[in-house]
N, C-alpha and C. Protein backbone atom coordinates (compact mmCIF):
# COMPACT_ATOMS: atom_id res chain seq x y z
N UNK A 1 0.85 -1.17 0.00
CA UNK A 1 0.00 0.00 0.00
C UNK A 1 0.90 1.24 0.00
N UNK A 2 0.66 1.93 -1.00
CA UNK A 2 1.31 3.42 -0.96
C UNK A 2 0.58 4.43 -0.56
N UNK A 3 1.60 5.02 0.61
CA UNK A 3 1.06 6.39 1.43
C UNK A 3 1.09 7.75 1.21
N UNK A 4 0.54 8.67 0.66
CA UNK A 4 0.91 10.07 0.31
C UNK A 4 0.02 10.72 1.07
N UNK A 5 1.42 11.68 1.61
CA UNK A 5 0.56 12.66 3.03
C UNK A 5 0.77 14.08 2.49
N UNK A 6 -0.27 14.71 1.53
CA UNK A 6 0.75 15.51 0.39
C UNK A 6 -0.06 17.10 1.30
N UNK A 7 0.50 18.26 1.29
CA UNK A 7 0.55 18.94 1.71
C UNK A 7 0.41 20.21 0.95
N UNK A 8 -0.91 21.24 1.57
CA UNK A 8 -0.86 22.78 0.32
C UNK A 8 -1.49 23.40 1.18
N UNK A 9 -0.90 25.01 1.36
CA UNK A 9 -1.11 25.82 1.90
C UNK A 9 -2.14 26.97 1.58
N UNK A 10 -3.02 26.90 2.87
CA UNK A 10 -3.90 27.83 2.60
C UNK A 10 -4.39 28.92 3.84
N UNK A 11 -3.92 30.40 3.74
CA UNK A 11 -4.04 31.04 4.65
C UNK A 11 -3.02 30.46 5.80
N UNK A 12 -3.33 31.14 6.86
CA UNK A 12 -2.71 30.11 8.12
C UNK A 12 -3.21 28.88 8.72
N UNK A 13 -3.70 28.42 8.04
CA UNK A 13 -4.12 27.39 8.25
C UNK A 13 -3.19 26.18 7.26
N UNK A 14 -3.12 24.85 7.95
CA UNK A 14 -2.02 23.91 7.13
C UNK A 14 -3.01 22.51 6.39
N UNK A 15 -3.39 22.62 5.29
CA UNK A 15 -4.31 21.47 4.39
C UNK A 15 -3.49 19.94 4.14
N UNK A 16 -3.75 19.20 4.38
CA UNK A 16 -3.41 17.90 3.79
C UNK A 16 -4.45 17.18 2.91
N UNK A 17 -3.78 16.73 2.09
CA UNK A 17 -4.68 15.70 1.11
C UNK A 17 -3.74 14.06 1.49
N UNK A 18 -4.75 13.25 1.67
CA UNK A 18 -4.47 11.62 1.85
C UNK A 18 -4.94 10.87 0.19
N UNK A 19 -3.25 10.22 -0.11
CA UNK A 19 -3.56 9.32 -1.28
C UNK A 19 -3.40 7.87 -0.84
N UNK A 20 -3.78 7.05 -1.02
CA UNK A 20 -3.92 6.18 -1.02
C UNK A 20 -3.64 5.19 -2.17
N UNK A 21 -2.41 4.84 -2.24
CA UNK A 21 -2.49 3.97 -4.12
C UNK A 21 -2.93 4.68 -5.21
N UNK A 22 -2.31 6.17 -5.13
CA UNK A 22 -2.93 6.81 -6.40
C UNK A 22 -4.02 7.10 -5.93
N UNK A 23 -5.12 7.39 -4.97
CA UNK A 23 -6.51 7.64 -4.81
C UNK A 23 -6.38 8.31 -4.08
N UNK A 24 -7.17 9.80 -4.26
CA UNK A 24 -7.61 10.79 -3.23
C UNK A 24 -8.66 10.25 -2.37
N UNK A 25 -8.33 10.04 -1.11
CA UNK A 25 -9.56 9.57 -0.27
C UNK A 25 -10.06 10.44 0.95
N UNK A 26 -9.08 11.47 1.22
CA UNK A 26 -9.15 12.21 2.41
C UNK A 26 -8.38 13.39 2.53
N UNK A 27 -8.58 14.40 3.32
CA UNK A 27 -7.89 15.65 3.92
C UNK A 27 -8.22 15.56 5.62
N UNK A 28 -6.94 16.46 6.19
CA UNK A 28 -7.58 17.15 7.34
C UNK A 28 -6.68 18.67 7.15
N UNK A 29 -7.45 19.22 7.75
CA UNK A 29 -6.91 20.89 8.01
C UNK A 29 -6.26 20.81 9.20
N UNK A 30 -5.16 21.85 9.52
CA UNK A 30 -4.54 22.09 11.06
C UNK A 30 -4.29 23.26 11.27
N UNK A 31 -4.04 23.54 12.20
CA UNK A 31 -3.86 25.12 12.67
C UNK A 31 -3.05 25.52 14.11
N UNK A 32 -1.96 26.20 13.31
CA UNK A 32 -1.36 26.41 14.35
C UNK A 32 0.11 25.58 14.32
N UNK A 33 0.25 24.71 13.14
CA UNK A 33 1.09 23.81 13.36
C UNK A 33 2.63 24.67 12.83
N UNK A 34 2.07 25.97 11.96
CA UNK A 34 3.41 26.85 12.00
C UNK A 34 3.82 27.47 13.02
N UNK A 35 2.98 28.11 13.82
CA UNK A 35 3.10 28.65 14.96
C UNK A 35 4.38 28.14 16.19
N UNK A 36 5.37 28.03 16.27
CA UNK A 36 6.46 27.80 16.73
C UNK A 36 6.24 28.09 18.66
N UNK A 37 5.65 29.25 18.72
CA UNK A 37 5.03 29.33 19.81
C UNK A 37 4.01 28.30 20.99
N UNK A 38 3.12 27.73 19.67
CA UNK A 38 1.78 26.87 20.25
C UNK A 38 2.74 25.64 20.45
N UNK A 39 2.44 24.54 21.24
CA UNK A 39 2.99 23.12 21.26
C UNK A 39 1.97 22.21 21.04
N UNK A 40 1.03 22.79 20.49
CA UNK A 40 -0.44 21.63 20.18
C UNK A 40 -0.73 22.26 18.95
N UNK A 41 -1.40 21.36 18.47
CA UNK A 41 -2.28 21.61 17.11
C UNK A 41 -3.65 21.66 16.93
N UNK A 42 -3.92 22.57 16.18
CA UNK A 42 -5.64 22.43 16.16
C UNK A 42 -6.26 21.37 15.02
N UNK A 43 -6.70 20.39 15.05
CA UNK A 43 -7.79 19.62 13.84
C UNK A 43 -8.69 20.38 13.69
N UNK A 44 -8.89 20.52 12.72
CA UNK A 44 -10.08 21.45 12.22
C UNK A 44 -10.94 20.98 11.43
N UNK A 45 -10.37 19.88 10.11
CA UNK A 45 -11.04 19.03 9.59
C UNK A 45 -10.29 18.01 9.40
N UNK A 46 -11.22 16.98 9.25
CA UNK A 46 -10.77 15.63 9.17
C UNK A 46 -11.71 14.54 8.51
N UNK A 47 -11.47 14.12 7.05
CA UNK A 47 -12.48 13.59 6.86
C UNK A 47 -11.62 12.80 5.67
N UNK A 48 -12.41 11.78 5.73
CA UNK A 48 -12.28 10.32 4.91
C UNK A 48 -13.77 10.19 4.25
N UNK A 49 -13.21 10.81 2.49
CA UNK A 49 -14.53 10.37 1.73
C UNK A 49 -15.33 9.64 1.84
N UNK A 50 -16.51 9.73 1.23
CA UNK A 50 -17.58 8.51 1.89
C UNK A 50 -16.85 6.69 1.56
N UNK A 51 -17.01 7.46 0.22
CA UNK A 51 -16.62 5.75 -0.72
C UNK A 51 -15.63 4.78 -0.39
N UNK A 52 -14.67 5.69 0.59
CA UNK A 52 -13.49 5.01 0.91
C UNK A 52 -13.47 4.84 3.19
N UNK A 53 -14.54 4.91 3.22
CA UNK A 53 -14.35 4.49 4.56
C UNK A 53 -14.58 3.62 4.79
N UNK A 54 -14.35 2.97 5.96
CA UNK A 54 -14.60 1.66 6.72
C UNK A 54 -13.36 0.72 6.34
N UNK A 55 -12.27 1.23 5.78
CA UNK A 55 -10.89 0.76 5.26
C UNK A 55 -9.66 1.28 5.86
N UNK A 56 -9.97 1.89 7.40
CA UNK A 56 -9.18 2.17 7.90
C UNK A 56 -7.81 2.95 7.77
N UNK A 57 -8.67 3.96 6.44
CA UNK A 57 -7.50 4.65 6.40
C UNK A 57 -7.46 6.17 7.28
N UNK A 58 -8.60 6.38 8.26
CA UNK A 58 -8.88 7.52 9.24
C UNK A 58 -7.38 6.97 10.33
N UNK A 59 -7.07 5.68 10.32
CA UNK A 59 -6.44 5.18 11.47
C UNK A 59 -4.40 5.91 10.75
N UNK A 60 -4.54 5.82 9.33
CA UNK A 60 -3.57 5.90 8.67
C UNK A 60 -2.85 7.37 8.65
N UNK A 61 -4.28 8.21 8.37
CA UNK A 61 -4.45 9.91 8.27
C UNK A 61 -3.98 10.04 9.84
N UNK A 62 -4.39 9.56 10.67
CA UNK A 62 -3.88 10.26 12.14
C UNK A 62 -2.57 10.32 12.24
N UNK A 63 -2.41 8.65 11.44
CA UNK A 63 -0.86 8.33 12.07
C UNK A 63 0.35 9.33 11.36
N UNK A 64 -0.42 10.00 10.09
CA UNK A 64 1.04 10.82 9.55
C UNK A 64 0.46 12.32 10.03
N UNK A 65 -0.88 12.42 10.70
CA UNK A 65 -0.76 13.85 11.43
C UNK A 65 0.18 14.07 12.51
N UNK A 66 0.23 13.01 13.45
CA UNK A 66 1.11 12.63 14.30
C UNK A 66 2.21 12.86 13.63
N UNK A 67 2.78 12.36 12.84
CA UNK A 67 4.26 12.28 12.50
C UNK A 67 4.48 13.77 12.09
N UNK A 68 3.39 14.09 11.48
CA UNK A 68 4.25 15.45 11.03
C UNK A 68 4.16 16.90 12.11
N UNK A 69 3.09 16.71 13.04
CA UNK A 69 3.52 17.02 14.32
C UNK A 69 4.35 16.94 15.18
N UNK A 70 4.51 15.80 15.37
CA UNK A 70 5.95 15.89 15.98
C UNK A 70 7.24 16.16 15.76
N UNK A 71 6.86 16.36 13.81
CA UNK A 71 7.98 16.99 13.43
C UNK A 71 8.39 18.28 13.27
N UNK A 72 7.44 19.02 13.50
CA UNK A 72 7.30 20.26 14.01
C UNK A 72 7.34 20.42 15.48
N UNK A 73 7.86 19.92 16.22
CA UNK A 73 7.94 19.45 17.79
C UNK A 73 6.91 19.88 18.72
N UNK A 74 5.08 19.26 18.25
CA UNK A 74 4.27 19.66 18.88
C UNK A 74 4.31 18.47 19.77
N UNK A 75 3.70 18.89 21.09
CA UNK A 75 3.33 17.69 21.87
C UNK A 75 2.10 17.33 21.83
N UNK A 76 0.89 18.31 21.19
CA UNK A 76 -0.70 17.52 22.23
C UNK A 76 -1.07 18.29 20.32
N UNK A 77 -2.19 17.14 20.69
CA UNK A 77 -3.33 17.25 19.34
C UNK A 77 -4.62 17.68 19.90
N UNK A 78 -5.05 19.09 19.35
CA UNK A 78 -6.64 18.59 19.79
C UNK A 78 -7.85 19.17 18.78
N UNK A 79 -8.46 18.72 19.51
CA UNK A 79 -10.10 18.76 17.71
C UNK A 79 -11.47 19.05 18.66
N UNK A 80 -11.95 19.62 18.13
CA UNK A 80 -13.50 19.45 18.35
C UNK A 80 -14.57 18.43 17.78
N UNK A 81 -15.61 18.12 18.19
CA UNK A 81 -16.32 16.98 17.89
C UNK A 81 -17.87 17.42 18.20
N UNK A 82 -18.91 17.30 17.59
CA UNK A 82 -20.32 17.72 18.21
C UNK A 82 -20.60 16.63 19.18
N UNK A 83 -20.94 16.61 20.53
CA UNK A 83 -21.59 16.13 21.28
C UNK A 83 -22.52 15.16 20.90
N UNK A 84 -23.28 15.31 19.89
CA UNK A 84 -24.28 14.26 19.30
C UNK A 84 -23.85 13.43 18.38
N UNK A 85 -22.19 13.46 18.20
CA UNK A 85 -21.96 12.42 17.08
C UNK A 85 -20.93 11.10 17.62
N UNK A 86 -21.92 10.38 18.37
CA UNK A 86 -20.85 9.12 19.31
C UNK A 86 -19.69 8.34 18.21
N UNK A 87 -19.94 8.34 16.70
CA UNK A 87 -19.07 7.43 16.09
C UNK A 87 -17.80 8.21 15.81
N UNK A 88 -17.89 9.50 16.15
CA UNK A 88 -16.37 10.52 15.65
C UNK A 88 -16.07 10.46 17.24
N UNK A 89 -16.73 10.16 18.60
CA UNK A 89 -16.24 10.50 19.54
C UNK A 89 -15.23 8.88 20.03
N UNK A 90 -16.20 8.11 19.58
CA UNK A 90 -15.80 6.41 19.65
C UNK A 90 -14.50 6.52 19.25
N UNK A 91 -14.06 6.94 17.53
CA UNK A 91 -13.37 6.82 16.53
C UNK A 91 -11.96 7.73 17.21
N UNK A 92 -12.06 8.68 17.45
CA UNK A 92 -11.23 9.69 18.37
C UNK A 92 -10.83 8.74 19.72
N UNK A 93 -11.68 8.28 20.34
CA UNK A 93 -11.18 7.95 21.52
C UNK A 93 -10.07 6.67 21.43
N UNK A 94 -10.31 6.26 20.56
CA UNK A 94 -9.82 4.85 19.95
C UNK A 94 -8.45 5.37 19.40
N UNK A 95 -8.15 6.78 18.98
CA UNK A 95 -6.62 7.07 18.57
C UNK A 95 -6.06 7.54 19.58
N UNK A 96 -6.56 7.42 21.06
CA UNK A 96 -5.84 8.17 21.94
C UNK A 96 -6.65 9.17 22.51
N UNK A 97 -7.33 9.55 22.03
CA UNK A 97 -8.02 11.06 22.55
C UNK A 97 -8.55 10.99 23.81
N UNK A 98 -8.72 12.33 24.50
CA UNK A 98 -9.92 12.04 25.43
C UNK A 98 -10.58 13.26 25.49
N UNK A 99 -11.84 12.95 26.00
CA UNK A 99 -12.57 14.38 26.44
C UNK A 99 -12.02 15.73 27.25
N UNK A 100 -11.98 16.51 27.26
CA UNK A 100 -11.00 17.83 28.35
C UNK A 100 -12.06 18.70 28.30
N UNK A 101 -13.38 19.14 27.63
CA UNK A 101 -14.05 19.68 28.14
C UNK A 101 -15.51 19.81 27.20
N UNK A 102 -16.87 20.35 27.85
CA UNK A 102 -17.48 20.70 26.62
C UNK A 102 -18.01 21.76 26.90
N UNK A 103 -18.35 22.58 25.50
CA UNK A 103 -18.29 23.48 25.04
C UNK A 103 -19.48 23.96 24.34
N UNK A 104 -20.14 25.01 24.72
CA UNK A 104 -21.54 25.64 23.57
C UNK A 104 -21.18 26.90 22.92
N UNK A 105 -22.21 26.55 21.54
CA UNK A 105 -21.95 27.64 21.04
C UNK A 105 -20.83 28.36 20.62
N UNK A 106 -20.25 27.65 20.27
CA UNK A 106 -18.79 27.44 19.07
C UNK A 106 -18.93 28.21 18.17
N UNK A 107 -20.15 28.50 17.19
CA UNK A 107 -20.38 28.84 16.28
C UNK A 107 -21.29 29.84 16.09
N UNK A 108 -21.94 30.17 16.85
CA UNK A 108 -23.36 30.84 16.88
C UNK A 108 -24.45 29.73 16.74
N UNK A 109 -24.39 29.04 17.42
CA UNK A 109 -25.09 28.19 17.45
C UNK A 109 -25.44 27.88 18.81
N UNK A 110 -26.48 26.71 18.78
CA UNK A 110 -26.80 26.40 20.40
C UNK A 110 -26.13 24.50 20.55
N UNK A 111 -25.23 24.26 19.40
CA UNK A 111 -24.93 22.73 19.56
C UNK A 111 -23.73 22.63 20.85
N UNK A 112 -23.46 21.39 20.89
CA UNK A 112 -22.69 21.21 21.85
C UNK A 112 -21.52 20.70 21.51
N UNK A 113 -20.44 20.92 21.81
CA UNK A 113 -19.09 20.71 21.61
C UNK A 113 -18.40 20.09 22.25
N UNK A 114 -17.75 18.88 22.23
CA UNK A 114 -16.32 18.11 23.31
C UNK A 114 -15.11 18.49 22.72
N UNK A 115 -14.56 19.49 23.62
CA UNK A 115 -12.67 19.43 22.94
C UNK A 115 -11.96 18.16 23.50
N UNK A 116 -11.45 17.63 22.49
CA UNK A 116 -10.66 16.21 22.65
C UNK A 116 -9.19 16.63 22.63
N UNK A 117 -8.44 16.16 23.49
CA UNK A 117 -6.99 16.18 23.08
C UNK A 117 -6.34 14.49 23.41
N UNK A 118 -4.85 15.08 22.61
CA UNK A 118 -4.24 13.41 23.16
C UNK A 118 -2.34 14.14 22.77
N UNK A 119 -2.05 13.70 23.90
CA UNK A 119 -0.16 14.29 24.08
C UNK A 119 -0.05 12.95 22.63
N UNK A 120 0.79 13.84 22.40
CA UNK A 120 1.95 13.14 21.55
C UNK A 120 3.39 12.34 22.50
């Protein structure tokens, strides 16, 4: 299986695209990971196309967020998650994560929010 953790910049914010054998299957966004200052990173997005999930490549995408975090010498990862969505909280908890707090109204909204982190 060939891994491409390919990388393009947009704003301050840091984009990844996930290939998979020649196949676009995924991105996540980060933030903060230039920031030399911060020692954590923000997830911002994270997503594994429809067509290509349940193939464990969400487990693959973490593992080179990780890597390239730490190659930027962050220690802690963390993401937000809506409160009502147990299979991203399951899926998160399962790479390490844990709950650290929750949160309303993130957005202008009235949903509910868990910030997840996990040390590197």
């Amino acid at each position: 299986m060939e891994v491409l953790f390919k990388p393009y910049k947009e704003d301050k914010s840091e984009e990844f695209l996930l290939y998979i054998d020649g196949k676009h299957v995924g991105e996540v966004g980060l933030d903060d990971i230039f920031n030399d200052r911060k020692k954590s990173v923000y997830i911002h997005t994270l997503e594994i196309y429809y067509y290509h999930r349940g193939k464990g490549y969400s487990k693959i995408l973490m593992e080179e967020i990780e890597k390239y975090a730490k190659s930027r010498n962050k220690t802690k990862l963390r993401l937000g998650v809506e409160e009502d969505n147990p299979i991203a909280i399951k899926l998160y908890q399962s790479f390490g994560f844990t709950i650290k707090e929750k949160i309303t109204d993130i957005d202008d909204t009235d949903d509910e929010f868990f910030i997840m982190t996990k040390r590197l």
